[in-house]
N, C-alpha and C. Protein backbone atom coordinates (compact mmCIF):
# COMPACT_ATOMS: atom_id res chain seq x y z
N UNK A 1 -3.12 -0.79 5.28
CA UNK A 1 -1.86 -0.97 4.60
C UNK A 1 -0.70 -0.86 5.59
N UNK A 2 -1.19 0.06 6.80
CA UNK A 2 0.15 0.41 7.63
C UNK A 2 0.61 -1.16 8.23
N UNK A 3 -0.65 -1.65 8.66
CA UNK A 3 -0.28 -2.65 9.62
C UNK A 3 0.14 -3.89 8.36
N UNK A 4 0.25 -3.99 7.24
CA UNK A 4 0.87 -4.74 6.91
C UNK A 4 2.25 -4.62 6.48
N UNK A 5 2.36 -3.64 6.19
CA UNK A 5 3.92 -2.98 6.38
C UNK A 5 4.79 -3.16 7.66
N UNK A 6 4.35 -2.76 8.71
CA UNK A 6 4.62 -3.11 9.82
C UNK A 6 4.86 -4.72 10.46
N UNK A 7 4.34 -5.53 9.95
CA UNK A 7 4.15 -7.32 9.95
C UNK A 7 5.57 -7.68 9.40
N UNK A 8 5.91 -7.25 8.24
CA UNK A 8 7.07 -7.15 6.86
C UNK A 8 8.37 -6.23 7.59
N UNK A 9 8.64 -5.46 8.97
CA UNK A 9 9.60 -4.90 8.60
C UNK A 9 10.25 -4.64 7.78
N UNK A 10 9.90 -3.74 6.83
CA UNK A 10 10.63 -3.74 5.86
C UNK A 10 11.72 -2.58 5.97
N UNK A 11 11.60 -1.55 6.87
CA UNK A 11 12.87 -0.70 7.20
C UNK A 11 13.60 -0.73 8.51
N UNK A 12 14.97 -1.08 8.57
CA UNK A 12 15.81 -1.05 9.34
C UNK A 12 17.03 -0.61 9.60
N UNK A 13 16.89 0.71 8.18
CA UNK A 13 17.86 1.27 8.24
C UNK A 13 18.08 2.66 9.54
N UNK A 14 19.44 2.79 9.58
CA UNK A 14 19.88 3.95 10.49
C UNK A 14 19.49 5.30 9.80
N UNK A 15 19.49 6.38 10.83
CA UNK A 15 18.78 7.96 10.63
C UNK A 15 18.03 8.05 11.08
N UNK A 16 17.01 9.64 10.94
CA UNK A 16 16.48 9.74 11.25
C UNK A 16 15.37 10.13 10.32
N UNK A 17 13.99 10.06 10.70
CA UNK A 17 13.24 9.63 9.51
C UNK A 17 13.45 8.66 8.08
N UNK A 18 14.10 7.80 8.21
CA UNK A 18 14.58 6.47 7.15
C UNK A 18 13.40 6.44 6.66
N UNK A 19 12.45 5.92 6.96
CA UNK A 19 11.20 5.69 6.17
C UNK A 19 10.62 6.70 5.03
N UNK A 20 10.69 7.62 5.41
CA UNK A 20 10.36 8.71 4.12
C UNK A 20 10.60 9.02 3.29
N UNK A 21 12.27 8.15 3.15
CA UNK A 21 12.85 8.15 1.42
C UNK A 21 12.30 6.98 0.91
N UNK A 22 11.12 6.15 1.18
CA UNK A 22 10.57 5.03 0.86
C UNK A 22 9.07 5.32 -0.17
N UNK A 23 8.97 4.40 -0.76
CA UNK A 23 7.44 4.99 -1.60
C UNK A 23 6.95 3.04 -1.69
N UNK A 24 6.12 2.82 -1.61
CA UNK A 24 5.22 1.66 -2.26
C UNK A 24 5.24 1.55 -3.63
N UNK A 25 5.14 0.49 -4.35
CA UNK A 25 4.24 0.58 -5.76
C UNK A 25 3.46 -0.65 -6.06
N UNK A 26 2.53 -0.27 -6.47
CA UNK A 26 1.36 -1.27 -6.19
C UNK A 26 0.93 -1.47 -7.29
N UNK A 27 1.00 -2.48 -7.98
CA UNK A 27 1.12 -2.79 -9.24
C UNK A 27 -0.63 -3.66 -9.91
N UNK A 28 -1.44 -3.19 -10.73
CA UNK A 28 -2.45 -4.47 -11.00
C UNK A 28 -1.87 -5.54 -12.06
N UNK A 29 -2.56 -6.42 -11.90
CA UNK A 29 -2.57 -7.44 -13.27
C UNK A 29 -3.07 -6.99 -14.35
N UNK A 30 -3.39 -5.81 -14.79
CA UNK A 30 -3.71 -5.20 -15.90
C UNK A 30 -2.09 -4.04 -16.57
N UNK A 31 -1.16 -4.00 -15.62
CA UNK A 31 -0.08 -3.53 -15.75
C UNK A 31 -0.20 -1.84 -14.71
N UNK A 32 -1.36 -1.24 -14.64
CA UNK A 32 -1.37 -0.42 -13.70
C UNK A 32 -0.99 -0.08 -12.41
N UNK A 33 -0.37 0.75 -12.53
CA UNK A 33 0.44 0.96 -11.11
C UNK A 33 0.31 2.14 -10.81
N UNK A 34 0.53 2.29 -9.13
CA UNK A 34 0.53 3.53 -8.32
C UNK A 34 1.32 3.61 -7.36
N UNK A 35 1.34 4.98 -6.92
CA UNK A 35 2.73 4.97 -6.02
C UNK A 35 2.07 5.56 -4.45
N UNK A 36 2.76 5.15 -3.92
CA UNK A 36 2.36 5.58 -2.06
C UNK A 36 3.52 5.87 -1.30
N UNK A 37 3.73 7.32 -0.63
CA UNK A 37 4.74 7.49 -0.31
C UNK A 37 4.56 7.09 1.42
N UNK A 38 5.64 6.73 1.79
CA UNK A 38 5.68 5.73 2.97
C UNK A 38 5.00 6.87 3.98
N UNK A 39 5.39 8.33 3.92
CA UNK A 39 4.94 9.15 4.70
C UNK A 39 3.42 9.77 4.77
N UNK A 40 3.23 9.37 3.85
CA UNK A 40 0.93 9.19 3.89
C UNK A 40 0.79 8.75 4.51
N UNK A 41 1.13 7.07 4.81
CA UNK A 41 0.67 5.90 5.76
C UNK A 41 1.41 6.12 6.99
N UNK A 42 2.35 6.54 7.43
CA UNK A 42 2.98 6.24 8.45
C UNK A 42 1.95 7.17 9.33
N UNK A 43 1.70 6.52 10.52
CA UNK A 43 0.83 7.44 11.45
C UNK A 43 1.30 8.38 12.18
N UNK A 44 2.98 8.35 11.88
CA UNK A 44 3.32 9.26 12.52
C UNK A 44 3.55 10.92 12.08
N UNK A 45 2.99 10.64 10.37
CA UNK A 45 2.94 12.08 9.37
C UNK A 45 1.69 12.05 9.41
N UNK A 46 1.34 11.46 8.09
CA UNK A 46 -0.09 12.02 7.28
C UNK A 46 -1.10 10.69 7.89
N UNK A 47 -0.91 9.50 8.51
CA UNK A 47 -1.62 8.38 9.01
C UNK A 47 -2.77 8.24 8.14
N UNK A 48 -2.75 8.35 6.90
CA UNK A 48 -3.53 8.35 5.67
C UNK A 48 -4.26 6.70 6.19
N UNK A 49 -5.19 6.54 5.80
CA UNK A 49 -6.14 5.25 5.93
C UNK A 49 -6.22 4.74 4.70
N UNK A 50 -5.21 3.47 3.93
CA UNK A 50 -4.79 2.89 2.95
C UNK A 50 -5.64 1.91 2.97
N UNK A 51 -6.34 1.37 2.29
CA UNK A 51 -7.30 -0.30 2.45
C UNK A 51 -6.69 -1.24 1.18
N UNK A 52 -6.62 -1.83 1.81
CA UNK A 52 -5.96 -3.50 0.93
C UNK A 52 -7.59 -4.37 0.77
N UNK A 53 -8.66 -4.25 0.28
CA UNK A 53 -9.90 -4.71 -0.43
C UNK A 53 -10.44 -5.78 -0.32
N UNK A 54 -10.69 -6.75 0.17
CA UNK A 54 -11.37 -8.16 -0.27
C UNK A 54 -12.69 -8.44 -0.33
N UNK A 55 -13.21 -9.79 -0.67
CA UNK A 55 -14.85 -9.60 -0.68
C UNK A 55 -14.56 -10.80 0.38
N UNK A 56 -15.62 -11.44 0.78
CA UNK A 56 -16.20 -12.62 1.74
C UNK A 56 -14.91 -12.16 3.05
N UNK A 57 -15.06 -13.39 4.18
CA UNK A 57 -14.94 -13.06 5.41
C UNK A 57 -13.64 -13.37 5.64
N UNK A 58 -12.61 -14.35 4.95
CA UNK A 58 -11.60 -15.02 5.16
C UNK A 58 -10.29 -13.69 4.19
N UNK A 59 -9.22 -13.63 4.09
CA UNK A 59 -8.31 -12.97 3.24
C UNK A 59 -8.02 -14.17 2.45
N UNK A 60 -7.76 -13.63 0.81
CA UNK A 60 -7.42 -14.79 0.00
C UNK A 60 -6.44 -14.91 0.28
N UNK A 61 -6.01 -16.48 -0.56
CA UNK A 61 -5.02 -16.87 -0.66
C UNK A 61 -3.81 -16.31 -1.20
N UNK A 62 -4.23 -16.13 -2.53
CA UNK A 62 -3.30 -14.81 -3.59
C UNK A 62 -4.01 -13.72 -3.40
N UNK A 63 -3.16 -12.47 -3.67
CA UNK A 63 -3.23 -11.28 -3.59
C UNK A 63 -3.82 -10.58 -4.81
N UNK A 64 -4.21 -11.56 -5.93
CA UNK A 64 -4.44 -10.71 -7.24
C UNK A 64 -6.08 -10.78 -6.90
N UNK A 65 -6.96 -11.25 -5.83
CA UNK A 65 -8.10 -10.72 -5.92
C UNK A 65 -8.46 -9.77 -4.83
N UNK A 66 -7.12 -8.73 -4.92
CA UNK A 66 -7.23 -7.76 -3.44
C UNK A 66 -7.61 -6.94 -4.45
N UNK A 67 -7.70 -5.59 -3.84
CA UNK A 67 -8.19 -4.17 -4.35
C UNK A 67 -7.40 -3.30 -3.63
N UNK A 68 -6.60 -2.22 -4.06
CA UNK A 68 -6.02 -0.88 -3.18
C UNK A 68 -7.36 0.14 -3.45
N UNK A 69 -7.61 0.67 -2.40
CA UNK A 69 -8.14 1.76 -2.53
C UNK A 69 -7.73 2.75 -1.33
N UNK A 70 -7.60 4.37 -1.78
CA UNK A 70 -7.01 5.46 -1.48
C UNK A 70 -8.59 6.41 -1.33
N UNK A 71 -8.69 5.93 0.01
CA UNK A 71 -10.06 6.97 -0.08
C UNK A 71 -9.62 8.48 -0.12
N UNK A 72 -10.27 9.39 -0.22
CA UNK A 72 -10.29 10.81 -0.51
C UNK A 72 -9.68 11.24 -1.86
N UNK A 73 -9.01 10.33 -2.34
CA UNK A 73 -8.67 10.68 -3.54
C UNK A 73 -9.17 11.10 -4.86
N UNK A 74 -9.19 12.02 -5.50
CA UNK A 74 -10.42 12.50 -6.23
C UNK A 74 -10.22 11.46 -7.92
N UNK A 75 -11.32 11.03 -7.77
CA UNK A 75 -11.92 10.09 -9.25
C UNK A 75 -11.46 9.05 -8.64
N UNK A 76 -10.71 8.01 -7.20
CA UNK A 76 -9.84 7.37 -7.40
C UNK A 76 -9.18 6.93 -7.87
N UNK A 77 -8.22 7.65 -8.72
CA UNK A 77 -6.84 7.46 -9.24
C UNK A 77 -6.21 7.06 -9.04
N UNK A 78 -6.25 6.11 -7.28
CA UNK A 78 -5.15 5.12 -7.22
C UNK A 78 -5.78 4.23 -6.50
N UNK A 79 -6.73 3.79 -7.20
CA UNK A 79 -7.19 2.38 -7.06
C UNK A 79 -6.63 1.76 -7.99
N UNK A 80 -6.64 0.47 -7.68
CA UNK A 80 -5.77 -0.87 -7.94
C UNK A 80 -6.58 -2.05 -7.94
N UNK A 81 -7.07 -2.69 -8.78
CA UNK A 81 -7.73 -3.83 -8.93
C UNK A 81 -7.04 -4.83 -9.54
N UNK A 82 -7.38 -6.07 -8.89
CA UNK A 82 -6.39 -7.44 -9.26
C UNK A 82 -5.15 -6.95 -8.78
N UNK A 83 -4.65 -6.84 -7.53
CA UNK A 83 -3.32 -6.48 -7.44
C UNK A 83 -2.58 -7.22 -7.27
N UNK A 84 -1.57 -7.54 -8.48
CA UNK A 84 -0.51 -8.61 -8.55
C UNK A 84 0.84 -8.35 -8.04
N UNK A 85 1.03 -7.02 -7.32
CA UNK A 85 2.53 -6.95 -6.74
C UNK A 85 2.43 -5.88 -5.72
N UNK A 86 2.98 -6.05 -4.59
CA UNK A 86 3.33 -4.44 -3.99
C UNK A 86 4.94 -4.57 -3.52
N UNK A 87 5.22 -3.04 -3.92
CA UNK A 87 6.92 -3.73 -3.83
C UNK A 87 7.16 -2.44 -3.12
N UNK A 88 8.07 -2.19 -2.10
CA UNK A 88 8.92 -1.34 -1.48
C UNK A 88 10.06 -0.67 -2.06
N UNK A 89 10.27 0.38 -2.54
CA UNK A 89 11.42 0.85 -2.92
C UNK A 89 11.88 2.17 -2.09
């Protein structure tokens, strides 16, 4: 997840630590959503190991046949199947 965040610059604001008032939300096509705070993934806190899911060898085209999964997480509670949005706030 980091390195696709990273592809997206998505923060360029001034301060210090900017990124950590940031959270993910990762939305399924079933309406389910979860939240990821930018400071799990960033390798420079918690460098949490986020996986964005696919099956066969190529990445799809659309994103609604990805999968989030949050390993260590107990029951996975923030897995995400069919994921139809991830948005930065």
């Amino acid at each position: 997840m980091w390195t696709l965040l990273e592809k997206a610059h998505p923060i360029d604001e001034p301060g210090k630590n900017a990124s950590l008032k940031h959270t993910l939300l990762i939305t399924g096509r079933d309406g389910y959503a979860v939240a990821l705070a930018l400071g799990e993934i960033d390798p420079h806190y918690e460098g949490k190991q986020i996986i964005i899911a696919y099956e066969g060898g190529e990445p799809p085209a659309s994103i609604s046949s990805l999968r989030l999964v949050v390993p260590g997480d107990v029951h996975g509670g923030r897995s995400v199947r069919d994921v139809a949005k991830i948005e930065l706030r």
